[in-house]
Protein backbone atom coordinates (compact mmCIF):
# COMPACT_ATOMS: atom_id res chain seq x y z
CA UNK A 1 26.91 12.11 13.10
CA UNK A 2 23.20 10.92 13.15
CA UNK A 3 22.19 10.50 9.35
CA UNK A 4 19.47 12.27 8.15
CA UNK A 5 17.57 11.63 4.67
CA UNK A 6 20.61 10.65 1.54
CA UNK A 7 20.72 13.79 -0.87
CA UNK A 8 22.21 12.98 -4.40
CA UNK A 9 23.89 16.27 -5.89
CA UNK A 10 24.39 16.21 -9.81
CA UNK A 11 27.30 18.57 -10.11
CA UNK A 12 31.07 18.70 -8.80
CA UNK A 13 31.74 22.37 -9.18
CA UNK A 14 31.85 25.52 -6.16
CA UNK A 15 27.93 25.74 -6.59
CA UNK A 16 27.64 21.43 -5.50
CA UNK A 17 30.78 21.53 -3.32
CA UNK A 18 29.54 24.16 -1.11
CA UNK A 19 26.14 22.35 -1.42
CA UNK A 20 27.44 19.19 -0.13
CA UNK A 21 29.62 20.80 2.60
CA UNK A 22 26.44 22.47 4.17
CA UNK A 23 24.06 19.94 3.86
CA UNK A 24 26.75 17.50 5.36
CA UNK A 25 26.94 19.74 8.55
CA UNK A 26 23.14 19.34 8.82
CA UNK A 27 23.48 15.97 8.64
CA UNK A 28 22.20 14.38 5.55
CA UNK A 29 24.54 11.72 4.12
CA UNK A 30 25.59 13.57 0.63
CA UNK A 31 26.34 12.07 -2.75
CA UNK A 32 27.98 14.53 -5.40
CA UNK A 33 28.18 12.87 -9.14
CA UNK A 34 30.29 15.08 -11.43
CA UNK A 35 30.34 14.69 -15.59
CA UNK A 36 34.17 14.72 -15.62
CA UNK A 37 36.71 15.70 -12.17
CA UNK A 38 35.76 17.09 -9.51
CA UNK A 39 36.53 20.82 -9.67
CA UNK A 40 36.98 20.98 -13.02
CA UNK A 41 34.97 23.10 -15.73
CA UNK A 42 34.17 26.68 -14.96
CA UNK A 43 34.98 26.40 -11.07
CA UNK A 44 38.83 26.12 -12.12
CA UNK A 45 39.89 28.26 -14.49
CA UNK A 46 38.03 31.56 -13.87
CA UNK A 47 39.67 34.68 -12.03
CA UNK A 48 39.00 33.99 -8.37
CA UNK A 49 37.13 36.91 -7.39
CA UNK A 50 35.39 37.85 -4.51
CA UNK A 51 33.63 40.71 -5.89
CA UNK A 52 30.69 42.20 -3.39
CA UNK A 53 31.01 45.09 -5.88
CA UNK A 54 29.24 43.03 -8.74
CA UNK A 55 25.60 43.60 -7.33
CA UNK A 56 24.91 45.51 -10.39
CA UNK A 57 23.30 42.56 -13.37
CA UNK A 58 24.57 43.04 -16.46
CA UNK A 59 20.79 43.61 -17.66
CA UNK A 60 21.01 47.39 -16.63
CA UNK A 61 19.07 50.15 -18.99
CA UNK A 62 22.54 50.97 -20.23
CA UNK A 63 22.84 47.47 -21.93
CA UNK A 64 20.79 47.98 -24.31
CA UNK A 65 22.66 50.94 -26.24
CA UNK A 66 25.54 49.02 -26.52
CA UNK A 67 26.37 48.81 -30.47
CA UNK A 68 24.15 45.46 -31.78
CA UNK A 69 26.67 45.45 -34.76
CA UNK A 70 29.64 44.62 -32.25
CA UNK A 71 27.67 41.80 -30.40
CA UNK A 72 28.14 40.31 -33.71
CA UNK A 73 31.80 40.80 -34.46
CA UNK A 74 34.07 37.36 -33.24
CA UNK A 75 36.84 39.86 -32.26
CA UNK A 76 34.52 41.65 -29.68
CA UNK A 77 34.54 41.13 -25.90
CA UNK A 78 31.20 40.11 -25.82
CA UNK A 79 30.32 38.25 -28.53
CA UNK A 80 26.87 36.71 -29.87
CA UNK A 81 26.86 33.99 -32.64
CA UNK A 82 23.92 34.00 -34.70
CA UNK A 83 23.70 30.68 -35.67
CA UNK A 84 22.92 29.56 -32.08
CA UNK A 85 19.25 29.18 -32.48
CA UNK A 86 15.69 30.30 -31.42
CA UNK A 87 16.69 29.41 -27.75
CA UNK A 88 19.31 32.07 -27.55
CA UNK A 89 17.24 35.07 -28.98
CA UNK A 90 14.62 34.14 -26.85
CA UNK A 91 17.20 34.59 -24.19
CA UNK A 92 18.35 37.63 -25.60
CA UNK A 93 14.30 39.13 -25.61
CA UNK A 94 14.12 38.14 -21.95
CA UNK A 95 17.46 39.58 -21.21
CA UNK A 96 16.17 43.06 -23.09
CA UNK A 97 12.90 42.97 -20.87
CA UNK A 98 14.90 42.95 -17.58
CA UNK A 99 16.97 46.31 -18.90
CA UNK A 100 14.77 48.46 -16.67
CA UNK A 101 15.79 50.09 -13.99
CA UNK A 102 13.24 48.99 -11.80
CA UNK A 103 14.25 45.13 -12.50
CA UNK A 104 17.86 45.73 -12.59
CA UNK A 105 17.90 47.04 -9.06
CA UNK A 106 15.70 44.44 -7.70
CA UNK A 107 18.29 42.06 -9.28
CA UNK A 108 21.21 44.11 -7.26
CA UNK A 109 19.33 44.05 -4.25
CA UNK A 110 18.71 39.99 -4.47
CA UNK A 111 22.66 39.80 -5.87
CA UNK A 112 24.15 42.61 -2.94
CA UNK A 113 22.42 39.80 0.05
CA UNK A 114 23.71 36.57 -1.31
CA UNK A 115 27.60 38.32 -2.46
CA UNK A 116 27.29 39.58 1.25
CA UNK A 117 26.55 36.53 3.30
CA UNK A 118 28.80 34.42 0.70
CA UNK A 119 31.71 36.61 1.62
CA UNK A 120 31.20 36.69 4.93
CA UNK A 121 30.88 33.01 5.12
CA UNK A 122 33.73 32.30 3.11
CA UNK A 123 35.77 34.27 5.26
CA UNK A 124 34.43 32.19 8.72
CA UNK A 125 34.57 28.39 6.21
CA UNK A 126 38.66 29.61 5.67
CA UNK A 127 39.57 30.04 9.43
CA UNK A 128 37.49 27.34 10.45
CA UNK A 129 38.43 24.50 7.91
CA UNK A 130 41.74 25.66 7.59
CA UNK A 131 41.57 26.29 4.17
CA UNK A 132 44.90 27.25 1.72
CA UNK A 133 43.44 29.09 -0.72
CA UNK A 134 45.17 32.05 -1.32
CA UNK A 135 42.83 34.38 -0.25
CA UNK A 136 43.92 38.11 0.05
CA UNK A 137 42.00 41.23 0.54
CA UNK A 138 43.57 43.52 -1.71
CA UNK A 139 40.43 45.28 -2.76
CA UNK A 140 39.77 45.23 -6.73
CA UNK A 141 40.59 48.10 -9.00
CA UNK A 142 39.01 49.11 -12.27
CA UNK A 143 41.34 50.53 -14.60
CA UNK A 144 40.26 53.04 -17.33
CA UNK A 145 42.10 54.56 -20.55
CA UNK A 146 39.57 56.91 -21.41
CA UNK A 147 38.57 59.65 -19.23
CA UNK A 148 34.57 59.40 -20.61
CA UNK A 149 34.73 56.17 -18.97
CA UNK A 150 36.21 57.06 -16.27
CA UNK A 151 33.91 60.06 -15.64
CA UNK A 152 30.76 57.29 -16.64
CA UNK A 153 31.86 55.43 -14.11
CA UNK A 154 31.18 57.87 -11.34
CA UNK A 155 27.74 57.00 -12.19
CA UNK A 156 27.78 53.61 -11.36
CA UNK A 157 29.62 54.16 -8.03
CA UNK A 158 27.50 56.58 -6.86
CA UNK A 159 24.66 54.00 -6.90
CA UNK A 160 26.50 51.58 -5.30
CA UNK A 161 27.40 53.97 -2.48
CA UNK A 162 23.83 54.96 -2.20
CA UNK A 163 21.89 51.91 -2.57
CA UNK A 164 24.48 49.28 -1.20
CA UNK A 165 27.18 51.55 0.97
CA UNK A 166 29.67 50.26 -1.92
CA UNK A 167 31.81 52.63 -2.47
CA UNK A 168 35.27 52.89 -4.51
CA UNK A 169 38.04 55.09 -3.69
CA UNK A 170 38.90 57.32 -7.17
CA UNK A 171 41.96 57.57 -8.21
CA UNK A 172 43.79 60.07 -10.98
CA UNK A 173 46.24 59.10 -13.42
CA UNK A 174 49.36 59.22 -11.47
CA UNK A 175 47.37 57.88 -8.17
CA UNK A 176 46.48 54.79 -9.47
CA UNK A 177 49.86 54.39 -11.44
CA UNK A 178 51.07 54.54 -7.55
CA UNK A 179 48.86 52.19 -6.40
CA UNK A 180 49.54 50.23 -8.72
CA UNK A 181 53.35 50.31 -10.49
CA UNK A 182 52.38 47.63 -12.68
CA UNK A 183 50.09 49.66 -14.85
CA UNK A 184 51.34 52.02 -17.64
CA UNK A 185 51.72 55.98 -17.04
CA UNK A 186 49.06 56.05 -20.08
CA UNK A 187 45.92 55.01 -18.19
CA UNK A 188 43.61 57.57 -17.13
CA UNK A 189 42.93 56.69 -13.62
CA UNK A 190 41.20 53.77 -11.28
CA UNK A 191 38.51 53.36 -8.88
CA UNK A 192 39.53 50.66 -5.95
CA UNK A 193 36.63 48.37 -4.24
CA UNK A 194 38.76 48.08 -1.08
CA UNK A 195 36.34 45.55 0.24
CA UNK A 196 36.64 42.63 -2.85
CA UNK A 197 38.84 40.23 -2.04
CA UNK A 198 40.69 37.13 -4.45
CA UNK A 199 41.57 33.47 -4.13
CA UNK A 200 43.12 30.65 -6.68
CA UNK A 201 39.75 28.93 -7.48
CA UNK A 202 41.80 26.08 -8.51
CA UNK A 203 43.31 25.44 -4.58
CA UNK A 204 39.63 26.55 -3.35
CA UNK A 205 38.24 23.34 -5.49
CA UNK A 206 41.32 20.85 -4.02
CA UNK A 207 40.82 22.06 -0.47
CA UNK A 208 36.96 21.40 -0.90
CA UNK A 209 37.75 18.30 -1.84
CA UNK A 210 39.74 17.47 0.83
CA UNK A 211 37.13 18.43 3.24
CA UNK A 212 34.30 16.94 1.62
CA UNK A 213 36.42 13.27 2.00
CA UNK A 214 37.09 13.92 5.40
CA UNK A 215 33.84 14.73 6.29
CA UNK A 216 32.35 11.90 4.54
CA UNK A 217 30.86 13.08 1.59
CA UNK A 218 31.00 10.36 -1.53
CA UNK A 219 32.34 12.03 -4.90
CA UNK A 220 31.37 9.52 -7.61
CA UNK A 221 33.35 11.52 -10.49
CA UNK A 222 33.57 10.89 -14.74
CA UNK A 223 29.80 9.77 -13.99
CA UNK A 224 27.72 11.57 -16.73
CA UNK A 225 23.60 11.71 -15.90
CA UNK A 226 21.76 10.47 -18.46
CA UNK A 227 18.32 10.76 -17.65
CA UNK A 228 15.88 10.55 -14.24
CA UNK A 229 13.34 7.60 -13.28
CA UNK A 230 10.34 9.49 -11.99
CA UNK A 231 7.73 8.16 -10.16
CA UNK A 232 4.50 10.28 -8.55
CA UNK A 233 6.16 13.40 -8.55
CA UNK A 234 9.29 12.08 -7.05
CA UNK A 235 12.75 11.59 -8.42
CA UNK A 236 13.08 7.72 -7.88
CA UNK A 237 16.65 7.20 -9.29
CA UNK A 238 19.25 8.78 -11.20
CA UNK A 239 20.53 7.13 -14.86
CA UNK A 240 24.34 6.95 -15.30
CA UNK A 241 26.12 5.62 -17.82
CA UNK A 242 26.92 2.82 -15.84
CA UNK A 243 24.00 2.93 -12.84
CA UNK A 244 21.20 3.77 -11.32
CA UNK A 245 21.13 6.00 -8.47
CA UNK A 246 19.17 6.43 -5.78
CA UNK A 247 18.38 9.30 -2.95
CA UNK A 248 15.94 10.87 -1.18
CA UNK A 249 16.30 14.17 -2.32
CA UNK A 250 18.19 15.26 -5.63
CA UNK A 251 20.42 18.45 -6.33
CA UNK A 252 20.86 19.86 -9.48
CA UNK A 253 23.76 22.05 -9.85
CA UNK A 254 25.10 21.48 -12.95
CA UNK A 255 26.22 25.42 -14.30
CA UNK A 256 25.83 26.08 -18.00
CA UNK A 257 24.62 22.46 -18.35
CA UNK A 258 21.42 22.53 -15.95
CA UNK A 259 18.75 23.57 -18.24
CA UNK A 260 19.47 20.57 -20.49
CA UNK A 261 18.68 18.53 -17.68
CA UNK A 262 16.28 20.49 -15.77
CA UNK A 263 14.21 20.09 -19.15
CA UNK A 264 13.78 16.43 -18.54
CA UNK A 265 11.72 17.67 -15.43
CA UNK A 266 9.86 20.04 -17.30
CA UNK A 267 11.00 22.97 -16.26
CA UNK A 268 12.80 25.90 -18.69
CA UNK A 269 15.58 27.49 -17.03
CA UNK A 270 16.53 30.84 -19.23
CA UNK A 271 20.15 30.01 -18.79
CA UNK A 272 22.81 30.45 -21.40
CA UNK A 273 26.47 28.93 -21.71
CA UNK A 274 28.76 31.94 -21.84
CA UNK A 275 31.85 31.23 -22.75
CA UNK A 276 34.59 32.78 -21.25
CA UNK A 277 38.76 32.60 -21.40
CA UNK A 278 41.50 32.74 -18.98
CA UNK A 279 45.16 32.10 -19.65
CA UNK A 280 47.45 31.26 -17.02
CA UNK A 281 51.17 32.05 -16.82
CA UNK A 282 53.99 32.65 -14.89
CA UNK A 283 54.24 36.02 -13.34
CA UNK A 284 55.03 39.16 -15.34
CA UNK A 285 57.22 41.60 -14.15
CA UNK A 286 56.76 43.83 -12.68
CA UNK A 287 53.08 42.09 -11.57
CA UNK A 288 50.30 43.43 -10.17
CA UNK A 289 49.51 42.95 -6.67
CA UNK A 290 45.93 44.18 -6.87
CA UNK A 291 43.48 42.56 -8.87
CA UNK A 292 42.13 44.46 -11.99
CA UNK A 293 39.25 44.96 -14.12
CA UNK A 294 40.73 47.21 -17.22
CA UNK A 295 37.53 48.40 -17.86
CA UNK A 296 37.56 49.68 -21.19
CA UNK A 297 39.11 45.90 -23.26
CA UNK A 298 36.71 44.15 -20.80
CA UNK A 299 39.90 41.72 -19.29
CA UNK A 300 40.10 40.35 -15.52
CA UNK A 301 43.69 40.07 -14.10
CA UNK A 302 44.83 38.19 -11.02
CA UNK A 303 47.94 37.63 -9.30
CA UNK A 304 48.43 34.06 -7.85
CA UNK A 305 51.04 33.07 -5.44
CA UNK A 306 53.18 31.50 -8.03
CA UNK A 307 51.47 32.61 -11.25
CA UNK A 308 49.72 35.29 -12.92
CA UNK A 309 45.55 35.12 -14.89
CA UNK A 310 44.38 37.23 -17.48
CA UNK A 311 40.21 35.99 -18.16
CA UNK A 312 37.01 37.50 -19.41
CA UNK A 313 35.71 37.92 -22.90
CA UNK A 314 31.79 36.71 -22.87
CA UNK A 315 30.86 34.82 -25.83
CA UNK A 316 27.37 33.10 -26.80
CA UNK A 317 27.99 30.56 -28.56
CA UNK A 318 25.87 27.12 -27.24
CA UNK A 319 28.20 24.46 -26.16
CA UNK A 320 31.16 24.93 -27.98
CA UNK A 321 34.07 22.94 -26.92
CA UNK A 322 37.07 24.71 -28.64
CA UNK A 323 39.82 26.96 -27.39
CA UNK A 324 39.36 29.81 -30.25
CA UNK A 325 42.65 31.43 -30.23
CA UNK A 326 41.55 34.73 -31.36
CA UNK A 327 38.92 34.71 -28.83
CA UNK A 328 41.99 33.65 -26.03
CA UNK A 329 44.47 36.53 -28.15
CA UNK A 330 41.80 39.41 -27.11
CA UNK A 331 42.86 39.00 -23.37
CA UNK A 332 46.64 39.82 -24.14
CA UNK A 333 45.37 42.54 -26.51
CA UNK A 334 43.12 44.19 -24.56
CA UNK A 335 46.02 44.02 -21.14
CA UNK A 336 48.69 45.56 -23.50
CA UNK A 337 46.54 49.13 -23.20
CA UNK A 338 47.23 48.93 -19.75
CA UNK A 339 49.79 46.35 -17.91
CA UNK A 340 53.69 47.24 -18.24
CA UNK A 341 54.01 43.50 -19.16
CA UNK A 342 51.36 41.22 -19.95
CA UNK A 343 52.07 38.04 -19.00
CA UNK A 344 55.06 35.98 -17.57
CA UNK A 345 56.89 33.56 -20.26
CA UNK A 346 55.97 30.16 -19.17
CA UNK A 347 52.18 29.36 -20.14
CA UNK A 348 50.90 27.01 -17.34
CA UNK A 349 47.13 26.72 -18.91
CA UNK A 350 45.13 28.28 -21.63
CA UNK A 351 41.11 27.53 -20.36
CA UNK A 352 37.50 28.11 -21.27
CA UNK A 353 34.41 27.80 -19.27
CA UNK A 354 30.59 27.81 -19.78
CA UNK A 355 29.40 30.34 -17.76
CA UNK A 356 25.72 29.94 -16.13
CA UNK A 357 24.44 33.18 -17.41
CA UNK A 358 20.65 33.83 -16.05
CA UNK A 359 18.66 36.33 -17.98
CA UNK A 360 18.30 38.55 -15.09
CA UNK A 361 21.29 38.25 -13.29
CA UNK A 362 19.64 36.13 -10.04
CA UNK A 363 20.95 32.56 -9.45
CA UNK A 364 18.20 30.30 -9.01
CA UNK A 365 18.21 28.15 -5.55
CA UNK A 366 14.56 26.68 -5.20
CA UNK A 367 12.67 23.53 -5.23
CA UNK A 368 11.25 21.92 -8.46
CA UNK A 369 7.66 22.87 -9.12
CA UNK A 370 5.45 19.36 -9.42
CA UNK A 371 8.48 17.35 -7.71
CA UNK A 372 8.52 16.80 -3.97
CA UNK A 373 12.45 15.61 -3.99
CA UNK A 374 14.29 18.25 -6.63
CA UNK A 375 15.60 21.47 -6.15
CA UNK A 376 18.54 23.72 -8.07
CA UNK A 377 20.71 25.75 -7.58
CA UNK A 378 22.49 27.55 -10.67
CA UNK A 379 22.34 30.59 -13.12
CA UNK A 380 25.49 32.33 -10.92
CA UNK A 381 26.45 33.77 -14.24
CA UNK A 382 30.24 34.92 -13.53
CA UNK A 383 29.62 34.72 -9.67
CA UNK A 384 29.66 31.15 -8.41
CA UNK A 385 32.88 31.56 -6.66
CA UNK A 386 31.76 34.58 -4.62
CA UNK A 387 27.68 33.35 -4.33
CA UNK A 388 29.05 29.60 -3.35
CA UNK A 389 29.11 29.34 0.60
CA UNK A 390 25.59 31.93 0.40
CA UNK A 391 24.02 29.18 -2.23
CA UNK A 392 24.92 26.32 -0.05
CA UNK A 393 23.91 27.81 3.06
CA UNK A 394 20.48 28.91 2.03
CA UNK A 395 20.03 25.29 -0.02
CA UNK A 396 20.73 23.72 3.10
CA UNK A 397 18.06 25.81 5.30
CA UNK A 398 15.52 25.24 2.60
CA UNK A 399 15.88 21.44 2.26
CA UNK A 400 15.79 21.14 5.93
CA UNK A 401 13.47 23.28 6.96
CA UNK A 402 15.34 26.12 8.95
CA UNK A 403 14.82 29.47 8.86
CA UNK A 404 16.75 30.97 6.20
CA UNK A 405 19.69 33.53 7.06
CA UNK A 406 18.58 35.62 3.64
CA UNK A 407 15.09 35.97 2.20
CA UNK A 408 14.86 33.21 -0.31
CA UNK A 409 12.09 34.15 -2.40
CA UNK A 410 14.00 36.16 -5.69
CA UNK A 411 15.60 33.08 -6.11
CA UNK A 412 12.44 30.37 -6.46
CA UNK A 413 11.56 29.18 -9.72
């Protein structure tokens, strides 16, 4: 392969692996320099969902009757510590201001193109690279216990269906129990997104690593960026703890962590660390063979191969590097309302993650304003692993100058 231009990408997760693998096929000689191992952080642990059904942002008009007091309870689902600082209220006010409807469905629209392509690219990056991921298209089903819900829900469907031809099949108490015989006679009934799809984000990450190598990608990890050397508008060299970098071109895809770096550029990204949980064990029984939402406790569930995830729970807390138990306890709490068994008896990995939670629900992929060699791409929120291939795809068309396959411009700084 002729070598193009050297591109230096500051992040080993699914948003810089994808990155690499598409600007690799173009033909620029890649770089990725991870903090700790490749794969690791919020690319690992989280549910492995390929979830075209998430176009909706959480900043929808709803959002904002949602019970303030709770946001403030530690034993809540989503849960805001108020000790954070001015930089998470001022997320919080920006977050508020995009609860319209008018922005929330612009923020669908941008989300429905990227989940699309991403999907569909997955799907073609699977066959053609071989990949062992454990990908299964079993469709995703959210689970209710209360009928109000259940009924709200209709709601939210029926703009899916109309805006984004997303629609869920519904199913009654006893239909979804027969769908599904791993949830209890006591839930109230189900709506199935026959079109989402699941992996192990863990195998994803190890296959993408394997094909990065082979293709000839260099993955410097445990390399932590310290600062930049800039130099008339450029990015002249990357600081590590132990050297200086160089590249033509610089990546920053760092999740939760970019806007601490992205502020040595001068640029504010209104991105928050959200922490989530997922605990891994060996599967229940009887276990689910369709992936769940159980809607009302706010808890993810998939079934692996040879194990069994319960994750979720979305907690504001900065960059907090402790496994709360209480925190981790809510997922088994909230799956006893609904799972005949909640998890298997062998724990293979208890996990938390900072997710890259933009204030409007669009992941930013753009250049750097005033910098002719740095883009982004981050702010997937709870979506990396579905928005990867999409991200790297359209980063690659923009850095070299092809015509994009989706309209880039809701995602430009």
């Amino acid at each position: 392969m002729a070598e193009k231009k050297s591109i230096l990408i500051i992040g080993g997760g699914v948003i810089g692996a994808w990155s690499a693998y598409f600007l690799r096929k173009a033909g620029y000689g890649v770089t990725i320099v991870e903090k700790g191992d490749f794969g690791s952080g919020c690319s690992s642990g989280n549910c492995g969902l390929i979830v075209p059904s998430h176009a909706l942002p959480l900043c929808v008009p709803d959002a904002l009757f949602k019970p303030f007091k709770s946001m403030l309870d530690a034993s809540s689902p989503f849960y805001v510590n108020p000790m954070v600082g001015p930089s998470l209220w001022s997320w919080m006010i920006r977050f508020a201001l995009n609860c319209t409807h008018r922005k929330s469905m612009a923020a669908a629209e941008s989300r429905h193109r990227l989940l699309q392509s991403s999907k569909s690219l997955l799907e073609d990056m699977i066959q053609k690279e071989n990949l062992s991921i454990e990908y299964q298209k079993n469709g995703l089903l959210f689970v209710h216990t209360k009928e109000e819900s259940l009924s709200h829900y209709s709601k939210i469907n029926k703009l899916l269906t109309q805006e984004f031809s997303l629609s869920a099949k519904l199913y009654d108490s006893k239909g979804v129990v027969e769908l599904e015989p791993a949830l209890k006679e006591s839930v109230v009934g189900g709506w199935h997104y026959e079109g989402d799809a699941h992996l192990r984000p863990d195998h994803l990450m190890a296959e993408l690593k394997r094909v990065l190598t082979s293709m000839g990608v260099v993955l410097l990890e445990n390399q932590d960026v310290k600062d930049f050397v800039l130099e008339s508008g450029s990015i002249s060299a990357i600081k590590t703890a132990s050297e200086d970098l160089v590249a033509d071109t610089v990546v920053l895809a760092t999740g939760a962590l970019s806007p601490i770096l992205a502020r040595r550029l001068g640029v504010k990204l209104h991105i928050q660390p959200g922490k989530g949980y997922s605990i891994t064990t060996d599967q229940p029984d009887p276990c689910p063979k369709i992936p769940l939402i159980l809607e009302d406790h706010a808890v993810a569930v998939t079934p692996f191969k040879n194990g069994f995830r319960l994750g979720s729970t979305m907690e504001f807390g900065g960059y907090n590097e402790e496994i709360n138990p209480k925190r981790l306890g809510l997922l088994e709490e909230g799956a006893r309302h609904y799972l005949r068994d909640v998890r298997g008896k062998n724990i293979q990995e208890t996990w938390y993650g900072w997710r890259p939670m933009s204030h409007n629900g669009i992941p930013t992929i753009s250049s750097v304003p005033g910098f002719k060699n740095a883009w982004v791409a981050t702010g997937h929120s709870m979506l990396g692993i579905s928005m990867g291939t999409g991200t790297g795809k359209l980063l690659s068309e923009l850095i070299s100058g092809e015509s994009p396959h989706i309209d880039p411009t809701p995602y430009q700084l």
